[in-house]
PDB file of N, CA and C in Angstrom:
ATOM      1  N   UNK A   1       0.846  -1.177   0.000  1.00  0.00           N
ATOM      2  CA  UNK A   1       0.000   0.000   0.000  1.00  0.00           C
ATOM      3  C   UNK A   1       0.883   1.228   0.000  1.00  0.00           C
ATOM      4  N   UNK A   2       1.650   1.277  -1.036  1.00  0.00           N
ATOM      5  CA  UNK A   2       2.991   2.750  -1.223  1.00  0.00           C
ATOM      6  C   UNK A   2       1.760   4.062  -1.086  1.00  0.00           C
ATOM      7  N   UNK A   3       1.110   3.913  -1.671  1.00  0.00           N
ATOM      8  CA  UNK A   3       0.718   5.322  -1.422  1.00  0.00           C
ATOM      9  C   UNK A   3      -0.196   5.830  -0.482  1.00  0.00           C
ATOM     10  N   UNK A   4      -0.798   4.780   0.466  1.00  0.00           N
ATOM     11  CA  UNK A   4      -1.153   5.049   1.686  1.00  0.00           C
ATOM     12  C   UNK A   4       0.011   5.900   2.997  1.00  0.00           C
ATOM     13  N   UNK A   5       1.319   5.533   2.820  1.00  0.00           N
ATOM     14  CA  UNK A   5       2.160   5.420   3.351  1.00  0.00           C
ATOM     15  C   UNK A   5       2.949   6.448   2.746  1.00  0.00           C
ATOM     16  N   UNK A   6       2.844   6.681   1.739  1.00  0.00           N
ATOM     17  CA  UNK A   6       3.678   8.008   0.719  1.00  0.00           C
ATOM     18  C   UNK A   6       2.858   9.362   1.115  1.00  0.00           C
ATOM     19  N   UNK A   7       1.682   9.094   1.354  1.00  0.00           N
ATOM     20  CA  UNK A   7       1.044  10.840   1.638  1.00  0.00           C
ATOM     21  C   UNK A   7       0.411  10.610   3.058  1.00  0.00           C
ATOM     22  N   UNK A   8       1.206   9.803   3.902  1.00  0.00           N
ATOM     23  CA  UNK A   8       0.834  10.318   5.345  1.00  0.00           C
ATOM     24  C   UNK A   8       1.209  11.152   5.579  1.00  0.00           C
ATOM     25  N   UNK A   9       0.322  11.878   6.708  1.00  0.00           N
ATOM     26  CA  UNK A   9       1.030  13.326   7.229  1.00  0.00           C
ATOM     27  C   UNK A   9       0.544  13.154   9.077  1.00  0.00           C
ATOM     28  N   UNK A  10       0.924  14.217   9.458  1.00  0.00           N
ATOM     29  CA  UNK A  10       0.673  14.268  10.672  1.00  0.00           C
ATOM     30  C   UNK A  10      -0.566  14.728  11.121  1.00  0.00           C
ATOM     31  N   UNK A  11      -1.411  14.358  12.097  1.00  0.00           N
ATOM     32  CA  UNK A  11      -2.084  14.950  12.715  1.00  0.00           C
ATOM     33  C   UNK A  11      -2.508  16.372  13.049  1.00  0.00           C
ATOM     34  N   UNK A  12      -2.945  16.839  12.519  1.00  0.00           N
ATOM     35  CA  UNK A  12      -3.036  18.395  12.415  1.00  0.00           C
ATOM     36  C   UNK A  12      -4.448  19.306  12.064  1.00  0.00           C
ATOM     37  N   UNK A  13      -5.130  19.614  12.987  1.00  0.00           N
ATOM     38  CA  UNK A  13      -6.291  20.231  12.675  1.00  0.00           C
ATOM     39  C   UNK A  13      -7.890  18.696  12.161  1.00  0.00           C
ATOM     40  N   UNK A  14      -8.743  19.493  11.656  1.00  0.00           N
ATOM     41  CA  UNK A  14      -9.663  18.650  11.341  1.00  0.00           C
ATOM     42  C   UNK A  14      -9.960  18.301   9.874  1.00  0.00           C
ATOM     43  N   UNK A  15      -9.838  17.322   9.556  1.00  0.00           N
ATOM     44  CA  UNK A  15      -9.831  16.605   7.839  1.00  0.00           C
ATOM     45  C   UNK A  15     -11.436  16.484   7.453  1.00  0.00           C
ATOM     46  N   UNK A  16     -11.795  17.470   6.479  1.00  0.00           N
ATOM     47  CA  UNK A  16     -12.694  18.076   5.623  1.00  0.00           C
ATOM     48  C   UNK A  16     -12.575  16.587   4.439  1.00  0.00           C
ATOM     49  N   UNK A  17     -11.577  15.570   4.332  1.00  0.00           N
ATOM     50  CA  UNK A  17     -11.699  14.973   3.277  1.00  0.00           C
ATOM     51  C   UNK A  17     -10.796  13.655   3.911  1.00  0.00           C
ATOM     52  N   UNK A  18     -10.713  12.507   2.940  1.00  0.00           N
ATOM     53  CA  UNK A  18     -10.221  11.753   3.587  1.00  0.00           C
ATOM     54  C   UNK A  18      -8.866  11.810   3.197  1.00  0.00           C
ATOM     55  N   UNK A  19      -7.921  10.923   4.423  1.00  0.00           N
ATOM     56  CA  UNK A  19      -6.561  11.378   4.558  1.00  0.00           C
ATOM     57  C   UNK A  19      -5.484  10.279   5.113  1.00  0.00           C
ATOM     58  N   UNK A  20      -4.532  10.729   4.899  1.00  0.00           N
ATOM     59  CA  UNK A  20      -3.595   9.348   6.005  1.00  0.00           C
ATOM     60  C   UNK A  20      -2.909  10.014   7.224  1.00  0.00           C
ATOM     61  N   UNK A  21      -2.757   9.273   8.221  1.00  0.00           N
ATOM     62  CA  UNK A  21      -2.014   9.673   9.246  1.00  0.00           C
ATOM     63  C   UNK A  21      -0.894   9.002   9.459  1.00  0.00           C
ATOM     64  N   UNK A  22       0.305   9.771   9.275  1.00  0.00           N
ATOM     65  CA  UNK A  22       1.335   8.430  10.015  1.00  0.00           C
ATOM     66  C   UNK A  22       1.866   8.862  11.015  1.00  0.00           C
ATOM     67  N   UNK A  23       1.977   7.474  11.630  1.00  0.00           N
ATOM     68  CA  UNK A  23       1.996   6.643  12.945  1.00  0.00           C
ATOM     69  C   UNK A  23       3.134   5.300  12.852  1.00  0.00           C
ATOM     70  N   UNK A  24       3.969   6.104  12.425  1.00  0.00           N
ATOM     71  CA  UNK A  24       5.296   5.009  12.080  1.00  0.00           C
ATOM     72  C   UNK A  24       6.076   5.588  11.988  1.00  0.00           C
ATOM     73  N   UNK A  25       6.336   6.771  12.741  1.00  0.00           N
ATOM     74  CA  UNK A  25       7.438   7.606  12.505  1.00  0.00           C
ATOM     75  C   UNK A  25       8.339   6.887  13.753  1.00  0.00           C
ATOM     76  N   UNK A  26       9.780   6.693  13.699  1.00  0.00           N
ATOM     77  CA  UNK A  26      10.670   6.248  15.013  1.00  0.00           C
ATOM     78  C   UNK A  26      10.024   6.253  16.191  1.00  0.00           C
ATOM     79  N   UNK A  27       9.210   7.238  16.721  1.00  0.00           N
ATOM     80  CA  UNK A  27       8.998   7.659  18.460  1.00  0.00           C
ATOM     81  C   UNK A  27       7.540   6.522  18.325  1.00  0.00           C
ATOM     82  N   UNK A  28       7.087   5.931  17.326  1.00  0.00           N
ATOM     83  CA  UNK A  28       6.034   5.373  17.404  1.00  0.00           C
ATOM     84  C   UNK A  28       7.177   3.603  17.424  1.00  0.00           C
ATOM     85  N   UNK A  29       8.092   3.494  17.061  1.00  0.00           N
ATOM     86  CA  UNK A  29       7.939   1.702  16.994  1.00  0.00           C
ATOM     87  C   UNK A  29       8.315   1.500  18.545  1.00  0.00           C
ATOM     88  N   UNK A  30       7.709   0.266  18.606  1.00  0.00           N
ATOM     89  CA  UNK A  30       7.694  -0.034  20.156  1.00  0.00           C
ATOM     90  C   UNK A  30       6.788   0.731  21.041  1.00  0.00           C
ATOM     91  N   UNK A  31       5.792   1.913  20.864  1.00  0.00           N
ATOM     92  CA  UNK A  31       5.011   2.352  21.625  1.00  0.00           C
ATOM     93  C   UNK A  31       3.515   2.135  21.489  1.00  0.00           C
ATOM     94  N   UNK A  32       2.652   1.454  21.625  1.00  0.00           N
ATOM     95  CA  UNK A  32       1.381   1.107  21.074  1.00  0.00           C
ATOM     96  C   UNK A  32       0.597   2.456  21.929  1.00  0.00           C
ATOM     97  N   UNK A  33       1.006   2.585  23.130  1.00  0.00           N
ATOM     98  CA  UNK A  33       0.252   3.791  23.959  1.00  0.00           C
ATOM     99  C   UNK A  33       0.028   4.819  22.806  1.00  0.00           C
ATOM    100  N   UNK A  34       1.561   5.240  22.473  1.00  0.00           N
ATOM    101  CA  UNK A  34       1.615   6.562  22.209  1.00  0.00           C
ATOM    102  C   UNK A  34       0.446   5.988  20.473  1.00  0.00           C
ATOM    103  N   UNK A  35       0.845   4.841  19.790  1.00  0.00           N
ATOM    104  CA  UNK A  35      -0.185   5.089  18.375  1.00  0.00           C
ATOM    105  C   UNK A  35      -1.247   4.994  18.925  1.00  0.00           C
ATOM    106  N   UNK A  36      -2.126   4.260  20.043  1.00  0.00           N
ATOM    107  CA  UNK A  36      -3.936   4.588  20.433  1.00  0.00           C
ATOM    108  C   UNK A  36      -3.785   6.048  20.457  1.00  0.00           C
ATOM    109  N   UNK A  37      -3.146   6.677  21.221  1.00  0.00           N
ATOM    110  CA  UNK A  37      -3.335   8.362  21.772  1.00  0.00           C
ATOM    111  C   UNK A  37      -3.615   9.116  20.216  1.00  0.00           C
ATOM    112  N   UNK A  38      -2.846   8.986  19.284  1.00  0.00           N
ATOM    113  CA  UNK A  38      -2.761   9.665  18.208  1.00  0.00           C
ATOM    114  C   UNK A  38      -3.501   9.165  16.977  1.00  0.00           C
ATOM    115  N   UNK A  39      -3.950   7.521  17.457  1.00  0.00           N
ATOM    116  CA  UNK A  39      -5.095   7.168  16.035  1.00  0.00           C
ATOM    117  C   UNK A  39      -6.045   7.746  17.152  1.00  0.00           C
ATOM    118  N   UNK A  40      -6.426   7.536  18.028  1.00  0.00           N
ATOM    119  CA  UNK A  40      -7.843   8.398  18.473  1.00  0.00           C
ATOM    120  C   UNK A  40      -7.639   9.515  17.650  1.00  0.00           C
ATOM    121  N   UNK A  41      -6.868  10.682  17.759  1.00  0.00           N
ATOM    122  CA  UNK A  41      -6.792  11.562  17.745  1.00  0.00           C
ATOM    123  C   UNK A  41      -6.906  12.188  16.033  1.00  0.00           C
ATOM    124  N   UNK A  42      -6.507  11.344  15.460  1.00  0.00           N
ATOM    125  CA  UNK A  42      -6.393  11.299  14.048  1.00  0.00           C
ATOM    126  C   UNK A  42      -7.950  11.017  13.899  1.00  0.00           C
ATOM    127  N   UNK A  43      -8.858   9.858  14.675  1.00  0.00           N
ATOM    128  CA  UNK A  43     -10.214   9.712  13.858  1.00  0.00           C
ATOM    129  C   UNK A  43     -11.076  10.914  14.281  1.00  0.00           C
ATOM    130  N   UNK A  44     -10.266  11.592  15.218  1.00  0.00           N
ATOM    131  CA  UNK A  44     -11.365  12.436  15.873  1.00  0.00           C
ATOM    132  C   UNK A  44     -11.015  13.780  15.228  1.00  0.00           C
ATOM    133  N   UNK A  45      -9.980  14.022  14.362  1.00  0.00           N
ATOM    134  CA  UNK A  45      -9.754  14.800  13.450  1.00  0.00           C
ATOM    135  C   UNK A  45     -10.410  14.971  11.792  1.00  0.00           C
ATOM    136  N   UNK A  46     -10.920  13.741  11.615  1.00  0.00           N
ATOM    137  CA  UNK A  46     -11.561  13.646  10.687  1.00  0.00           C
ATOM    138  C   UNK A  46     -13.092  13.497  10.898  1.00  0.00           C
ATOM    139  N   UNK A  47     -13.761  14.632   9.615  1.00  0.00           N
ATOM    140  CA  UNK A  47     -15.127  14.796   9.266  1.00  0.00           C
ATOM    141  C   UNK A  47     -16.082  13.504   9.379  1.00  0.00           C
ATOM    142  N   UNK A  48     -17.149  13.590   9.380  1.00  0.00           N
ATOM    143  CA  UNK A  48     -17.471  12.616   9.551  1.00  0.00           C
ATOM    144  C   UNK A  48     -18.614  12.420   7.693  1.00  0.00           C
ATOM    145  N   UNK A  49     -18.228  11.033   7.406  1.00  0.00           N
ATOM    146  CA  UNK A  49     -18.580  10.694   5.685  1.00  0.00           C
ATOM    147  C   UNK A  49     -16.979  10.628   5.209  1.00  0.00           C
ATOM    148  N   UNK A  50     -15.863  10.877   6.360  1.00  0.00           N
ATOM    149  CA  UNK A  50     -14.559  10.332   5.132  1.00  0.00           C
ATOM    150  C   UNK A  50     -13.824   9.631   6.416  1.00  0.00           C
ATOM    151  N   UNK A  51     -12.986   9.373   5.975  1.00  0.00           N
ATOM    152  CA  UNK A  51     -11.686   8.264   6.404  1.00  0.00           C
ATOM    153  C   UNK A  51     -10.363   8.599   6.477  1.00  0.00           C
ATOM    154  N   UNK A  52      -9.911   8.095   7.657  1.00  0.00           N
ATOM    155  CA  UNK A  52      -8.277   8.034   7.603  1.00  0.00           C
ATOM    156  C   UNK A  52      -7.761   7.050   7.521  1.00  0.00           C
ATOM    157  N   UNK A  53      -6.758   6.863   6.707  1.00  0.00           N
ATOM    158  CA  UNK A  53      -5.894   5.759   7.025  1.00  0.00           C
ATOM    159  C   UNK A  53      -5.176   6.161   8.050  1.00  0.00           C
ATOM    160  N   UNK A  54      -4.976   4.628   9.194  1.00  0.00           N
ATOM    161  CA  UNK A  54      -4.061   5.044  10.010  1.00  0.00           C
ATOM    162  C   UNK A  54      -2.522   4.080   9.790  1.00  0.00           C
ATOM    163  N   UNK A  55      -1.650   4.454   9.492  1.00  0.00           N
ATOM    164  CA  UNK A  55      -0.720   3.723   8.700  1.00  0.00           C
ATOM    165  C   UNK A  55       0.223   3.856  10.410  1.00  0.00           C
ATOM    166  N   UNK A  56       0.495   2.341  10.961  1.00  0.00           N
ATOM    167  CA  UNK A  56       1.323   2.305  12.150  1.00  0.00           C
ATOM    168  C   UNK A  56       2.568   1.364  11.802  1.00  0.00           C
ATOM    169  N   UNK A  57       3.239   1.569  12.561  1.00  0.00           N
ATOM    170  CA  UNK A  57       4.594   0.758  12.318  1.00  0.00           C
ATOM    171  C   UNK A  57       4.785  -0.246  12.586  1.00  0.00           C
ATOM    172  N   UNK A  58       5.549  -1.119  11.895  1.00  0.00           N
ATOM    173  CA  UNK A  58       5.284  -2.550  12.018  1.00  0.00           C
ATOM    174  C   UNK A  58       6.100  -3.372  12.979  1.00  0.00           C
ATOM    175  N   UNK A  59       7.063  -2.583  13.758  1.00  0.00           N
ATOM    176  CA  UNK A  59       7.269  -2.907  15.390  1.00  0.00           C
ATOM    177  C   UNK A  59       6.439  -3.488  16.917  1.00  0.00           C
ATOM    178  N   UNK A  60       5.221  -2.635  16.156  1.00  0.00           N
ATOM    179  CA  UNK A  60       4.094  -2.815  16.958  1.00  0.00           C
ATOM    180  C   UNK A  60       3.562  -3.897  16.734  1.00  0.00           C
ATOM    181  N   UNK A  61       3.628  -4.618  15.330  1.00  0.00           N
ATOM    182  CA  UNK A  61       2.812  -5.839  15.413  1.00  0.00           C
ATOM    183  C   UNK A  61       1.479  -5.317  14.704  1.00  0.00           C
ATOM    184  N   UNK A  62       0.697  -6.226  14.116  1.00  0.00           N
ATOM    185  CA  UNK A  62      -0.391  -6.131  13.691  1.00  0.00           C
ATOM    186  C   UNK A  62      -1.853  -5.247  14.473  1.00  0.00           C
ATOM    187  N   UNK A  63      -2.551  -4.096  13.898  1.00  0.00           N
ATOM    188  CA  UNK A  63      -3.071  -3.476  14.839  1.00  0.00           C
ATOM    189  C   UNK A  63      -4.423  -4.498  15.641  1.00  0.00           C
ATOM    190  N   UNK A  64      -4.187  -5.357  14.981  1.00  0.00           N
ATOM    191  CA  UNK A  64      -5.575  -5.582  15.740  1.00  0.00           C
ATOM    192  C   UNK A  64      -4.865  -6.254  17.067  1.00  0.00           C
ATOM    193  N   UNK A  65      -4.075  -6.256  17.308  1.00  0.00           N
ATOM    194  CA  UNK A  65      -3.355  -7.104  18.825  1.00  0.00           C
ATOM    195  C   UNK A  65      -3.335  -5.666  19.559  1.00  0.00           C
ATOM    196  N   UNK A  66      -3.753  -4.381  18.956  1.00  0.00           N
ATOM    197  CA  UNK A  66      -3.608  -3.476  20.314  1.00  0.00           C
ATOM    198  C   UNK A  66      -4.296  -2.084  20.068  1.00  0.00           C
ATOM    199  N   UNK A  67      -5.155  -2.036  18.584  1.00  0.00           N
ATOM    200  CA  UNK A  67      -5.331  -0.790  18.013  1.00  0.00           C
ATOM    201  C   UNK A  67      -7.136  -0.881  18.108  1.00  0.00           C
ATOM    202  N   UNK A  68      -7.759  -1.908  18.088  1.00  0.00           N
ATOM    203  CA  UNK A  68      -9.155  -2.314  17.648  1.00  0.00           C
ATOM    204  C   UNK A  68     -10.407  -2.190  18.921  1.00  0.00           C
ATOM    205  N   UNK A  69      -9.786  -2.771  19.874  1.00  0.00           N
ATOM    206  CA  UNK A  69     -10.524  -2.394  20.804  1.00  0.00           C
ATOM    207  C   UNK A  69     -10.849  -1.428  21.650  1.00  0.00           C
ATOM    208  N   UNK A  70      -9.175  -0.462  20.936  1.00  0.00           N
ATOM    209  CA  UNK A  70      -9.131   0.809  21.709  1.00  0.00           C
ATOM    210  C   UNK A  70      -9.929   1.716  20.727  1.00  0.00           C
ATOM    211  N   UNK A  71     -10.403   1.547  19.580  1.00  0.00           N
ATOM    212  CA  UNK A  71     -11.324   1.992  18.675  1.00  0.00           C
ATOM    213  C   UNK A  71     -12.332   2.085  18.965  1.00  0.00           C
ATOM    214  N   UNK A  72     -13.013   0.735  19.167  1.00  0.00           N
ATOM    215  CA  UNK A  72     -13.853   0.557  19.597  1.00  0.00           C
ATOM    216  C   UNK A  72     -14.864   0.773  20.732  1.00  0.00           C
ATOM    217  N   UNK A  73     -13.840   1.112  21.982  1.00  0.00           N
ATOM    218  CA  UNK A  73     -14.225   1.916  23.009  1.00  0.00           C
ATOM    219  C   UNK A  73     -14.135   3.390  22.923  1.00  0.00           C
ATOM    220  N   UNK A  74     -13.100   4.153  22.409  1.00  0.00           N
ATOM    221  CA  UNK A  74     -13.169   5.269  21.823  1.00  0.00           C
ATOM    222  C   UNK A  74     -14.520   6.135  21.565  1.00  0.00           C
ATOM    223  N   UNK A  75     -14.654   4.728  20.100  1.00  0.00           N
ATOM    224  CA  UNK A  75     -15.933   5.565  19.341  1.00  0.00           C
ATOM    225  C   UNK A  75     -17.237   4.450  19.192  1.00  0.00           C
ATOM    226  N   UNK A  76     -17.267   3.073  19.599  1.00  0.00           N
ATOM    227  CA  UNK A  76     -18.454   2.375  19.028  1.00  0.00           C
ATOM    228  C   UNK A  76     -18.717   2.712  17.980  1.00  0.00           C
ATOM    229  N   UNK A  77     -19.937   2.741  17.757  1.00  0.00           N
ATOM    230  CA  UNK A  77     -20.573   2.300  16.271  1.00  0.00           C
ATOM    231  C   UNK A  77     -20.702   4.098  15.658  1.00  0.00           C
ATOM    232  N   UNK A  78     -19.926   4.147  15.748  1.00  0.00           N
ATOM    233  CA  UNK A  78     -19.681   6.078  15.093  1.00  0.00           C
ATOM    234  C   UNK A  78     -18.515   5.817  14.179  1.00  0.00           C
ATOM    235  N   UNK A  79     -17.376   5.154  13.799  1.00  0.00           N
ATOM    236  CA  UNK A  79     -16.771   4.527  12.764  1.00  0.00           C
ATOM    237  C   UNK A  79     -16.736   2.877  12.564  1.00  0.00           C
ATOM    238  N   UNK A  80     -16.649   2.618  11.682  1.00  0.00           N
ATOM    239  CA  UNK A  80     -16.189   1.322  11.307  1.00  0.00           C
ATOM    240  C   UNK A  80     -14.702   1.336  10.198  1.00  0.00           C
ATOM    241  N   UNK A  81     -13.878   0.416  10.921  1.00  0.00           N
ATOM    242  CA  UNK A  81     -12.757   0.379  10.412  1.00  0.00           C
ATOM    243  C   UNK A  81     -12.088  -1.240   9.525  1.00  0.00           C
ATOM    244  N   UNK A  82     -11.360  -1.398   9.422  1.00  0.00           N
ATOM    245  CA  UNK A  82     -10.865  -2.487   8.012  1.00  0.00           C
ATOM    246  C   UNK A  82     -10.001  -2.210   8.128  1.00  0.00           C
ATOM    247  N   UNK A  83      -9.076  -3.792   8.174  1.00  0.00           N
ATOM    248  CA  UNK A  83      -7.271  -3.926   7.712  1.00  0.00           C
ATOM    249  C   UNK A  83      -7.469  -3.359   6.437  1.00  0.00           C
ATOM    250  N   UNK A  84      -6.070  -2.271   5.835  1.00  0.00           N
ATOM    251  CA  UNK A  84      -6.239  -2.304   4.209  1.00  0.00           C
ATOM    252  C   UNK A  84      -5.236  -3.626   4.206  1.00  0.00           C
ATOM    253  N   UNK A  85      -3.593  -3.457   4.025  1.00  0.00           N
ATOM    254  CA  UNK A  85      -2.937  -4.045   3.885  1.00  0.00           C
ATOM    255  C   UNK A  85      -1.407  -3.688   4.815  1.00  0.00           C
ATOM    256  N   UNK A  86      -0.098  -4.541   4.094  1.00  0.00           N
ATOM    257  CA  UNK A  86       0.753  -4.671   4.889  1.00  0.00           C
ATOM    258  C   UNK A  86       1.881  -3.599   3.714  1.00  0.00           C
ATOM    259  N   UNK A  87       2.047  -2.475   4.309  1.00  0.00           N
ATOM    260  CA  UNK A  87       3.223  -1.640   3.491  1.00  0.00           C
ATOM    261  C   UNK A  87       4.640  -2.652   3.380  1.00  0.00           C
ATOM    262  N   UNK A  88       4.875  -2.333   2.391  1.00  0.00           N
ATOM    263  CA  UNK A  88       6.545  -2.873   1.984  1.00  0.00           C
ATOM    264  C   UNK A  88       7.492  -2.313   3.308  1.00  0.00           C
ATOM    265  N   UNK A  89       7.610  -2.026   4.009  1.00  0.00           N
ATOM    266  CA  UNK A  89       8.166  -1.113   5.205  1.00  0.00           C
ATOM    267  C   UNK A  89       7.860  -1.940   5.800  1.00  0.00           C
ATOM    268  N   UNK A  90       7.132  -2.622   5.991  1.00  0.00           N
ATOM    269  CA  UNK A  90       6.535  -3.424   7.242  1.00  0.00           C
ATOM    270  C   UNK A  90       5.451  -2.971   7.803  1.00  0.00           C
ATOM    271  N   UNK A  91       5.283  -1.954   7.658  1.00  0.00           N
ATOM    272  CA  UNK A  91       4.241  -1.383   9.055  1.00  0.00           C
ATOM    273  C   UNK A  91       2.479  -1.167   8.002  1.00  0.00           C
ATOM    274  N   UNK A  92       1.342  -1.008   9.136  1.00  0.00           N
ATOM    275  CA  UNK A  92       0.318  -1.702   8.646  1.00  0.00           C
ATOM    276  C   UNK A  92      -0.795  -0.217   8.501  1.00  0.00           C
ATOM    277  N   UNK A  93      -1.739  -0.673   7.729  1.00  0.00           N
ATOM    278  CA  UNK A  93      -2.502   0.438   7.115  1.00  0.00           C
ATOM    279  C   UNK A  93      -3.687  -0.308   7.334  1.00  0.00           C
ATOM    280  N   UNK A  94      -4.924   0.689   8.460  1.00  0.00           N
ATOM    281  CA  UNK A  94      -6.153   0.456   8.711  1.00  0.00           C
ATOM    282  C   UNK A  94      -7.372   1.861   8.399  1.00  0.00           C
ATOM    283  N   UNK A  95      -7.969   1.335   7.607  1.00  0.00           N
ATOM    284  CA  UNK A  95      -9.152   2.394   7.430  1.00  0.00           C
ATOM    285  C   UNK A  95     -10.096   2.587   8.174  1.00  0.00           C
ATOM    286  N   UNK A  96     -10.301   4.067   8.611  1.00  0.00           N
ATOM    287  CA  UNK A  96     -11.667   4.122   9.532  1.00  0.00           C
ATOM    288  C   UNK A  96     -12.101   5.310   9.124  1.00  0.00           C
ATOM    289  N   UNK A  97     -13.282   4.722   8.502  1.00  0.00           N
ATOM    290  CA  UNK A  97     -14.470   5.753   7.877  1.00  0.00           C
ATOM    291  C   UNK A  97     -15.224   6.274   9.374  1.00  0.00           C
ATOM    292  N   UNK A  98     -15.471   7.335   9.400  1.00  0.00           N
ATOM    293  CA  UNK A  98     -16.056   8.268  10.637  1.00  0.00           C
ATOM    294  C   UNK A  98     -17.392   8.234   9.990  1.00  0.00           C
ATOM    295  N   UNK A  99     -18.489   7.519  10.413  1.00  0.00           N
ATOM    296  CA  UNK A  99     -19.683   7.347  10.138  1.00  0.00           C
ATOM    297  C   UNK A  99     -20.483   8.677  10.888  1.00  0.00           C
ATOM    298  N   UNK A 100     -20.148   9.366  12.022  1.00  0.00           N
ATOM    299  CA  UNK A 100     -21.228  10.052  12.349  1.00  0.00           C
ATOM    300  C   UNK A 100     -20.763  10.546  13.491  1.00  0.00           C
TER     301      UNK A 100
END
């Protein structure tokens, strides 16, 4: 998924459209705390009718061992999210459309 991972950007303000966040920058491998703190923060940055990818590093391991339930309590049934795939980098790309 190169271009999920090619136009991440940072967290910044509120996304009018859909977008990527990355969450694989160095201070993220090995920290799962710090990627929940900042994918919250990333879905709660985005509009609701679009999506972020949240592209995390693949140190962490697959998100659903630490990213899904913290979603899920977050926001319940106000997004629904989906593995996309596994970046050449290693690190992993999940979509969450902000339903409402």
């Amino acid at each position: 998924m190169a271009s999920a991972h090619e136009d991440a950007e940072t967290v910044d303000g509120v996304h009018q459209n859909s977008w990527s966040a990355n969450l694989e920058k160095d201070e993220h491998a090995g920290e799962r705390e710090l990627v929940v703190e900042e994918a919250v923060e990333a879905v709660e940055s985005t509009a609701a009718g679009y999506h972020v990818n949240l592209v995390t590093h693949g140190d962490n391991g697959h998100p659903e061992e630490y990213l899904y339930d913290e979603l899920d309590e977050a926001f319940g049934d106000s997004v629904a999210y989906e593995y996309v795939d596994q970046c050449g980098c290693g690190g992993h790309v999940t979509r969450v459309r902000v339903v409402s």
